[in-house]
Protein backbone atom coordinates (compact mmCIF):
# COMPACT_ATOMS: atom_id res chain seq x y z
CA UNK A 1 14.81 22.52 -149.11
CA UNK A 2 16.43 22.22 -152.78
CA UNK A 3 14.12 20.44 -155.13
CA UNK A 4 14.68 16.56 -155.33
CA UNK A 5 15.35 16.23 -151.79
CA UNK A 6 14.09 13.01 -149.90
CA UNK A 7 14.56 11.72 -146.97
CA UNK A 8 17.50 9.94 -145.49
CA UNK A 9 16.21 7.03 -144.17
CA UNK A 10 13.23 5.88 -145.80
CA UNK A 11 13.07 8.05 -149.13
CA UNK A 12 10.08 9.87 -148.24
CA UNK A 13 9.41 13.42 -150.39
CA UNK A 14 9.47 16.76 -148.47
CA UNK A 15 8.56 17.94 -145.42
CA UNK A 16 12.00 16.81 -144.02
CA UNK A 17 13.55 18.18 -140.77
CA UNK A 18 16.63 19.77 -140.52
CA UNK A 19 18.44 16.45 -140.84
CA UNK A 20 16.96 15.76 -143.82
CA UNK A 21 14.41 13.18 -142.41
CA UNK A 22 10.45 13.04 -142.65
CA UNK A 23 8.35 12.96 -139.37
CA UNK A 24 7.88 9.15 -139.29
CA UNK A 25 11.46 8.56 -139.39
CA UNK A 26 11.80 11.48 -136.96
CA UNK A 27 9.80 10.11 -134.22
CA UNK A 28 11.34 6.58 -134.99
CA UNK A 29 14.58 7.99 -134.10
CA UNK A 30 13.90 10.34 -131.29
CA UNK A 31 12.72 10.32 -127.74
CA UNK A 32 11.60 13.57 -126.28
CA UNK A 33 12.47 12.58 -122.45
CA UNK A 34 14.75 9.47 -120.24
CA UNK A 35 13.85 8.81 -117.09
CA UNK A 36 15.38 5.61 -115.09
CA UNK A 37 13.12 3.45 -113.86
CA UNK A 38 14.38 3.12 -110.74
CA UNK A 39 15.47 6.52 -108.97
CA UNK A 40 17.55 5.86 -105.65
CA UNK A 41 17.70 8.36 -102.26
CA UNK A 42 18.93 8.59 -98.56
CA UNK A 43 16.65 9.86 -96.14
CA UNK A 44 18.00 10.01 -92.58
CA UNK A 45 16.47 7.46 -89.68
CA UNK A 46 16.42 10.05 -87.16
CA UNK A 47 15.37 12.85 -88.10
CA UNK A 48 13.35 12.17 -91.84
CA UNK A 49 15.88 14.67 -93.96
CA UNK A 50 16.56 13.39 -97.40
CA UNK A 51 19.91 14.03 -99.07
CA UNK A 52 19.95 16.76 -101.57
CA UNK A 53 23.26 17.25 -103.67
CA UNK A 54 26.07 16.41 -100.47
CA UNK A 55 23.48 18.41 -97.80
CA UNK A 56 19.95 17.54 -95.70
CA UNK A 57 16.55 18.99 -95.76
CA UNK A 58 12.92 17.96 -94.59
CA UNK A 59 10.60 17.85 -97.57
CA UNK A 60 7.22 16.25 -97.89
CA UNK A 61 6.36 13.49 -100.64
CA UNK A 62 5.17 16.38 -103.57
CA UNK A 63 8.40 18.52 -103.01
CA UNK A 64 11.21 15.26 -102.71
CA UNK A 65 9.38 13.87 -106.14
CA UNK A 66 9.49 16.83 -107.81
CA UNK A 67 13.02 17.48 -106.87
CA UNK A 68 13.59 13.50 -108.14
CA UNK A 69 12.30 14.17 -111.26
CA UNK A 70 13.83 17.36 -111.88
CA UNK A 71 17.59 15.57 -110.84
CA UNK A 72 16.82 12.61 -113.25
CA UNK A 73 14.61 13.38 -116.14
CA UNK A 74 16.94 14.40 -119.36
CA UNK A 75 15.21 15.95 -122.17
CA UNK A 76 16.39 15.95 -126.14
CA UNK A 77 18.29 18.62 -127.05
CA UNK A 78 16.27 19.76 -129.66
CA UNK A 79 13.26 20.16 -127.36
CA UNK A 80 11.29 23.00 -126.87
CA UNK A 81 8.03 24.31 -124.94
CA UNK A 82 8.69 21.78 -122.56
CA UNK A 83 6.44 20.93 -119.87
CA UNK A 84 6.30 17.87 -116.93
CA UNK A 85 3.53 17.03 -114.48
CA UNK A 86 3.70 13.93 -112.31
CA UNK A 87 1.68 12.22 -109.46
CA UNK A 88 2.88 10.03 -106.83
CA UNK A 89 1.86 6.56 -106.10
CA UNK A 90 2.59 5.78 -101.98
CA UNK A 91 3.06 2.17 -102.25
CA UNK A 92 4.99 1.51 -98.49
CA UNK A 93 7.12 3.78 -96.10
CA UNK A 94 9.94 3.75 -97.96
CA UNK A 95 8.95 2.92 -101.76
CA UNK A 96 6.77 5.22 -104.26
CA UNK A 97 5.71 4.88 -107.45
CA UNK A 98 5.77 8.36 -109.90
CA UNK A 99 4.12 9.07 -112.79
CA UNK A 100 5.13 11.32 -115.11
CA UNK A 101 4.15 12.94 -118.34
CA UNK A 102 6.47 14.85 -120.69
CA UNK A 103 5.56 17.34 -123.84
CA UNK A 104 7.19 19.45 -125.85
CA UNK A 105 8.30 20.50 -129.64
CA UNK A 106 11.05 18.84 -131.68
CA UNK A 107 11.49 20.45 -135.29
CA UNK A 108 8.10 21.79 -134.78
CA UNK A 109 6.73 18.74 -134.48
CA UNK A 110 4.31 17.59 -131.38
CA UNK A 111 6.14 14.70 -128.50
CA UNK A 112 4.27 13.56 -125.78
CA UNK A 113 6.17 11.02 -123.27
CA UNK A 114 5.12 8.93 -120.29
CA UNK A 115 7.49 7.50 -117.71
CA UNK A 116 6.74 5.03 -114.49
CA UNK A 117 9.56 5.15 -112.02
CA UNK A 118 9.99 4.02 -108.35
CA UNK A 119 11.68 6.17 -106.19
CA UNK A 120 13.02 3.80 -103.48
CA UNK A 121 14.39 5.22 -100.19
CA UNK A 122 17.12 3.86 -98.35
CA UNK A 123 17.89 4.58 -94.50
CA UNK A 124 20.80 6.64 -93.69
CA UNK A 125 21.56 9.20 -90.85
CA UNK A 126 22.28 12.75 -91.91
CA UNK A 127 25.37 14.23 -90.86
CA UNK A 128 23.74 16.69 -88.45
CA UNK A 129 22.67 13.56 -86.56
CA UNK A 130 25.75 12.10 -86.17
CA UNK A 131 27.00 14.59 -84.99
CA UNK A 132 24.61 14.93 -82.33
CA UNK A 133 24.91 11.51 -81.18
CA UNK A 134 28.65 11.84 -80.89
CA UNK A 135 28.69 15.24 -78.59
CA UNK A 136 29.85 16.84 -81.86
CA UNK A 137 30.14 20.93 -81.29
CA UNK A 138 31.52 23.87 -82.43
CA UNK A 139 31.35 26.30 -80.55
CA UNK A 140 30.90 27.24 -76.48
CA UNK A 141 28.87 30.48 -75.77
CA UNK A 142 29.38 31.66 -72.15
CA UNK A 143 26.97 34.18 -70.74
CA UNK A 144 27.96 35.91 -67.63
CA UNK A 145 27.72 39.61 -66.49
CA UNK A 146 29.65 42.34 -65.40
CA UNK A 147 31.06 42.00 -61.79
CA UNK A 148 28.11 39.83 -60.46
CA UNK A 149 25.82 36.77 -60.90
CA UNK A 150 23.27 36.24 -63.50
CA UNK A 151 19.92 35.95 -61.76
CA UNK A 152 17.52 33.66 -63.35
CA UNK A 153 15.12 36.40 -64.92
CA UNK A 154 18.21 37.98 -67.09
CA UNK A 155 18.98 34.14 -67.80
CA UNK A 156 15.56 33.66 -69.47
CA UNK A 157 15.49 36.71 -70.67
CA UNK A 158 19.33 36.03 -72.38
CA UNK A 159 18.59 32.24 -73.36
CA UNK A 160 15.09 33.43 -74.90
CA UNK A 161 16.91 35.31 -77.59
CA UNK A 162 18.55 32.00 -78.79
CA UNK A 163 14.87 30.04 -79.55
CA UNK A 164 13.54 33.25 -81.06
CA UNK A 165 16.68 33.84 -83.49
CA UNK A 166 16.25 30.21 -84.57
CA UNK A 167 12.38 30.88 -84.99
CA UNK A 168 13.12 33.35 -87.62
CA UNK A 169 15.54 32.36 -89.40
CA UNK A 170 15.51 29.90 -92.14
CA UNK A 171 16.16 26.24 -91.17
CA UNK A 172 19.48 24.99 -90.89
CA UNK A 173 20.53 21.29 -89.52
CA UNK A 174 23.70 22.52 -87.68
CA UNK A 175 21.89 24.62 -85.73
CA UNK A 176 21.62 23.02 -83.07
CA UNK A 177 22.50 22.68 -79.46
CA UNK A 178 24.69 19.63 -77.94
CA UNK A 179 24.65 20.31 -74.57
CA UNK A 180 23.76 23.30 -71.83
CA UNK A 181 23.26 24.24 -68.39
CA UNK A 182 23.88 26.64 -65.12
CA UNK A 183 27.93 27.30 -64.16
CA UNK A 184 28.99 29.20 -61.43
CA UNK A 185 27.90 33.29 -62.30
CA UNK A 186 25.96 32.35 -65.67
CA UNK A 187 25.24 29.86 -68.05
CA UNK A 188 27.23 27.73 -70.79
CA UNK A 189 25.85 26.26 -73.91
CA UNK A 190 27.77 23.87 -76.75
CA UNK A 191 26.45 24.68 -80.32
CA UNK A 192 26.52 22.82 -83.62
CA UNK A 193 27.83 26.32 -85.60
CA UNK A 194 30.48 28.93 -85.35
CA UNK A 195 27.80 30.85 -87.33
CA UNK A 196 24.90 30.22 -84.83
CA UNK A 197 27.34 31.17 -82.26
CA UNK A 198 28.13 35.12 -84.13
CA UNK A 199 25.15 35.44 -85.34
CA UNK A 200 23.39 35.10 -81.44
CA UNK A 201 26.55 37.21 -79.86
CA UNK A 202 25.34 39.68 -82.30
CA UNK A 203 21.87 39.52 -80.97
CA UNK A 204 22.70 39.93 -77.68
CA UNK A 205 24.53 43.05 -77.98
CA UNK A 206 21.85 44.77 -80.12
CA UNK A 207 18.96 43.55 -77.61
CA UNK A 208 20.98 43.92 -74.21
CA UNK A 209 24.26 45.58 -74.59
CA UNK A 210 27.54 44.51 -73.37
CA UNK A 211 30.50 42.92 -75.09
CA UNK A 212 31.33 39.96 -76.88
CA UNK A 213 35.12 38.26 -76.47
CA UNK A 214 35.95 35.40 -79.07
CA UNK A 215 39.03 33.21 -79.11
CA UNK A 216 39.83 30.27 -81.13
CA UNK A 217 41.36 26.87 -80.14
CA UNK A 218 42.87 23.96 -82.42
CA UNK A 219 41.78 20.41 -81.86
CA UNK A 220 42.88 18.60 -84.89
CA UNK A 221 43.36 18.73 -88.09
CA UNK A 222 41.48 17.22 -91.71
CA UNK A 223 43.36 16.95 -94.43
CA UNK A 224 46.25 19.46 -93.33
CA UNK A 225 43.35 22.23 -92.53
CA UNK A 226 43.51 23.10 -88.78
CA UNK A 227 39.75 22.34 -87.11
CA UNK A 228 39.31 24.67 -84.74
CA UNK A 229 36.50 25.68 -81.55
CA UNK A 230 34.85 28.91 -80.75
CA UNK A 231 34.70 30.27 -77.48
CA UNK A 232 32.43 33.17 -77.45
CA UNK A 233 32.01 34.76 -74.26
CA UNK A 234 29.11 37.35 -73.49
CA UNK A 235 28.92 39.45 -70.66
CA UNK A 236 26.19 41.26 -69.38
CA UNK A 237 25.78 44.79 -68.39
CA UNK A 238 24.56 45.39 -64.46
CA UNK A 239 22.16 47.16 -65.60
CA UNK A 240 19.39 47.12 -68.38
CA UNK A 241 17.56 49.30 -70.33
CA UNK A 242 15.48 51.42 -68.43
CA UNK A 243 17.38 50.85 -64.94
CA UNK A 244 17.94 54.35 -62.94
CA UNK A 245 21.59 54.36 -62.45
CA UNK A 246 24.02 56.71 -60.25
CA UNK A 247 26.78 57.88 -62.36
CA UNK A 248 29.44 60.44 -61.30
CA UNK A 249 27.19 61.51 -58.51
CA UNK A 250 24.23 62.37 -60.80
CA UNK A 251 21.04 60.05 -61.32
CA UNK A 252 20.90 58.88 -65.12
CA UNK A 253 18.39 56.39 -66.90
CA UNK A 254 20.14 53.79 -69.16
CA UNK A 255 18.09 54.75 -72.58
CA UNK A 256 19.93 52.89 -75.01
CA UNK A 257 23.20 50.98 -76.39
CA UNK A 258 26.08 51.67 -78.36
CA UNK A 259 28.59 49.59 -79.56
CA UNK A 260 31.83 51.37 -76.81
CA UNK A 261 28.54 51.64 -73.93
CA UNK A 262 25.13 52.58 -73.33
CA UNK A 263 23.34 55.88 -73.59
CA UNK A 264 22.14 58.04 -70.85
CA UNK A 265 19.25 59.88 -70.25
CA UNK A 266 19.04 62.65 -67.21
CA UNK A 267 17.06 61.53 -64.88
CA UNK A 268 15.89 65.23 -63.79
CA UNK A 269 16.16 67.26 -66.97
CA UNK A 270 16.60 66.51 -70.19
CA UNK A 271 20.01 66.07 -71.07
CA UNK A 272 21.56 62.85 -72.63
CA UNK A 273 25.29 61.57 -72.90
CA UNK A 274 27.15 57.98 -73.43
CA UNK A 275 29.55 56.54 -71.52
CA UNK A 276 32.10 53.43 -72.21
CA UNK A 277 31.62 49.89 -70.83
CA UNK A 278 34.61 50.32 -68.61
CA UNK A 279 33.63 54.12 -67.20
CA UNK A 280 30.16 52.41 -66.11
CA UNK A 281 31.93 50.11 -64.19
CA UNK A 282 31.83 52.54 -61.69
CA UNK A 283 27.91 53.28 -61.60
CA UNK A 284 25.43 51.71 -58.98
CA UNK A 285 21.78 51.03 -59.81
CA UNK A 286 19.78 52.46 -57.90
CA UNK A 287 16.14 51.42 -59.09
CA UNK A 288 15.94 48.81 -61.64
CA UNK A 289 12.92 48.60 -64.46
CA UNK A 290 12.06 45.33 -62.70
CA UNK A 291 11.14 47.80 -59.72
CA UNK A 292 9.28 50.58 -61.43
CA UNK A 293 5.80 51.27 -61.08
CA UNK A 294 3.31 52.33 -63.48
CA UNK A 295 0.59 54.07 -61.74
CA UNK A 296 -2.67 56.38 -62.30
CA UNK A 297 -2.17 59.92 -61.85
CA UNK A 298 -5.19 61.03 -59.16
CA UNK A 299 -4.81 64.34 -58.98
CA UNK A 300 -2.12 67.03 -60.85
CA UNK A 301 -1.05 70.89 -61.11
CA UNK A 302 1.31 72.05 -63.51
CA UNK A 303 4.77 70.79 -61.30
CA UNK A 304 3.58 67.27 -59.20
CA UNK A 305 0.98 64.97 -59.11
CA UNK A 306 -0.74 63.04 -56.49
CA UNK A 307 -0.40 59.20 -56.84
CA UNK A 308 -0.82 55.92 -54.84
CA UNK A 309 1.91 54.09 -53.45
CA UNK A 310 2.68 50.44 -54.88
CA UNK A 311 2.89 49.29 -51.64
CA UNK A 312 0.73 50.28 -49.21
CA UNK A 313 -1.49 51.86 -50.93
CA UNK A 314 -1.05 55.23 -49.49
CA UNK A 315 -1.66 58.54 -51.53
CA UNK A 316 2.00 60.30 -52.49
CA UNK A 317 3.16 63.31 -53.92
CA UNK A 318 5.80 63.33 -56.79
CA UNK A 319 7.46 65.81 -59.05
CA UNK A 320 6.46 65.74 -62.67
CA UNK A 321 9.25 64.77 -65.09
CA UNK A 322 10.64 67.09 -67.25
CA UNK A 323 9.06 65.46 -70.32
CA UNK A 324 5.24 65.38 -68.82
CA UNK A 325 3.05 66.59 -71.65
CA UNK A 326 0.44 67.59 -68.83
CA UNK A 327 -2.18 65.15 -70.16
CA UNK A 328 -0.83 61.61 -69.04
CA UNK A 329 -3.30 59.91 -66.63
CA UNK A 330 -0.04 57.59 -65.86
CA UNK A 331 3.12 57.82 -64.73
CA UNK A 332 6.18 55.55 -64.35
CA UNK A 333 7.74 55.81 -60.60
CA UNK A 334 10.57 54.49 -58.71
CA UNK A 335 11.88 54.47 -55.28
CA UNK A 336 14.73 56.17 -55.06
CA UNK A 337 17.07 57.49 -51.96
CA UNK A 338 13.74 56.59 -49.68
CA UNK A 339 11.28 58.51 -51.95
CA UNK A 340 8.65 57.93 -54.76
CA UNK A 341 10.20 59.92 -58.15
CA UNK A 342 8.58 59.84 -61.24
CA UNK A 343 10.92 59.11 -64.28
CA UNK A 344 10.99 60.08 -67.68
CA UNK A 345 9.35 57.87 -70.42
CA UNK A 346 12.88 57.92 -72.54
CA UNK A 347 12.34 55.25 -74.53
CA UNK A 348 9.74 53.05 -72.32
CA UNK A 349 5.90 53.93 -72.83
CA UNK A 350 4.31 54.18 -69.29
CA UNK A 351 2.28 51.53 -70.85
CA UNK A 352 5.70 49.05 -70.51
């Protein structure tokens, strides 16, 4: 500061800010933090989502005040070190009162603020709930399977995947489902999102093979940008993992799947191969996992093993399979061609 300086406003002798002013006139002239003292927000009737910047979310009172603040509360420029802590007053349903206390450095000099807002909260419905109420959907998954009916175990089993995608993945409001039920050979659901409707179709081809068939359709237009509907259709292999299938005249245990079909697995010597969707048309199953046994080994040499039958509770002899370490006191069996055979583990434990 060059000798003879002052300040600007009053006249005051050195220290002077930047501007040239002394720290009375500085904190005359400056207010570290503005905050209005009324804050306005939509929270939905339906389903308790507040509006956030054009989208929905569920937040409790702590995380929808601090979010309030943070939206509203404008700090000087010239601020540094800034910190804000707050409290919320509930005073009804829809009406609270924050507190809030600002602190910080301007020109090295020590602020300290204190605001009193209410945050008032207006009904609204989000647009996720509209859209509800009006039938609104996206898309139209269709589970069905290959050649036959969907019994009601593989339609639990299929509609289960849905609830525990959702259950892991982070909330989102138009994931949702508008309507659902039985049709003749499977099951149909409407859903909120093209994306929820991928994302699953892509689930159930990783968990329980098969393929996946998507077509578009146009029903309207908004502002001269076609709107259109997914139809994603799923089908079903006849068979699952684990089912004992007869393929080209050979028995063969379904041990995986690929994206063109499943893998194989010799049923009586180890050997593996694949096959394509439309080859295993052609396959029967012969014992399905749903059938298979898992019973205690009584009695064993080095090439069978003595167990009890499932059913009548009659002792049985049965080849080892190949991959029988010698040690097992349990073994997986199936009926097959009017005869108890024990199957490889592949890729089931004979504790599955």
């Amino acid at each position: 500061m060059s000798e003879g300086a002052f300040c600007i406003a009053c006249g005051a002798p050195p220290p002077l800010t930047s501007e040239r002013m002394c720290e009375a006139c500085l904190r005359q002239r400056t207010e570290l933090s503005k905050l209005p003292e009324i804050i306005q927000q939509s929270r939905c009737a339906k389903c308790d989502s507040y509006e956030v910047r054009g989208r929905w979310s569920k937040m409790d009172a702590e995380d929808i005040a601090d979010l309030r603040i943070r939206e509203n509360l404008v700090a000087e420029e010239r601020a540094k070190n800034v910190t804000v802590s707050f409290s919320v007053e509930v005073i009804d349903d829809r009406t609270c009162r924050l507190h809030v206390e600002v602190s910080g450095t301007i020109e090295g000099y020590q602020f300290d603020d204190t605001h009193e807002s209410l945050l008032q909260t207006s009904n609204s419905v989000c647009t996720p709930c509209t859209r509800k109420a009006g039938s609104y959907f996206e898309a139209t998954v269709q589970l069905r399977s290959a050649g036959r009916r969907l019994d009601d175990v593989e339609l639990k089993q299929l509609r289960g995947t849905l609830d525990k995608m959702l259950e892991g993945m982070e909330t989102d409001p138009m994931f949702f489902i508008t309507k659902e039920g039985p049709v003749t050979g499977g099951w149909d659901l409407q859903l909120g999102s093209k994306a929820m409707a991928k994302t699953w179709g892509r689930r159930l081809v990783k968990s329980h093979g098969g393929t996946i068939k998507e077509t578009s359709t146009v029903v309207g237009s908004n502002d001269g940008i076609d709107v259109t509907r997914l139809t994603l259709s799923y089908r079903k292999p006849a068979y699952d993992l684990g089912d004992v299938v007869r393929f080209r005249k050979q028995l063969w245990m379904i041990d995986g799947w690929q994206s063109d079909g499943p893998s194989l697995r010799r049923l009586d010597r180890y050997e593996r191969s694949g096959a394509t969707w439309r080859d295993m048309e052609k396959s029967i199953v012969v014992c399905s996992s749903r059938e298979q046994h898992v019973v205690e080994v009584m009695n064993r040499d080095s090439s069978a093993a003595e167990v009890m039958d499932p059913t009548d509770y009659r002792m049985v002899t049965v080849a080892l399979p190949y991959d029988d370490d010698g040690k097992a006191n349990r073994i997986r069996i199936g009926f097959i061609d009017s005869a108890w055979v024990a199957l490889p583990a592949g890729r089931r434990s004979v504790n599955g």
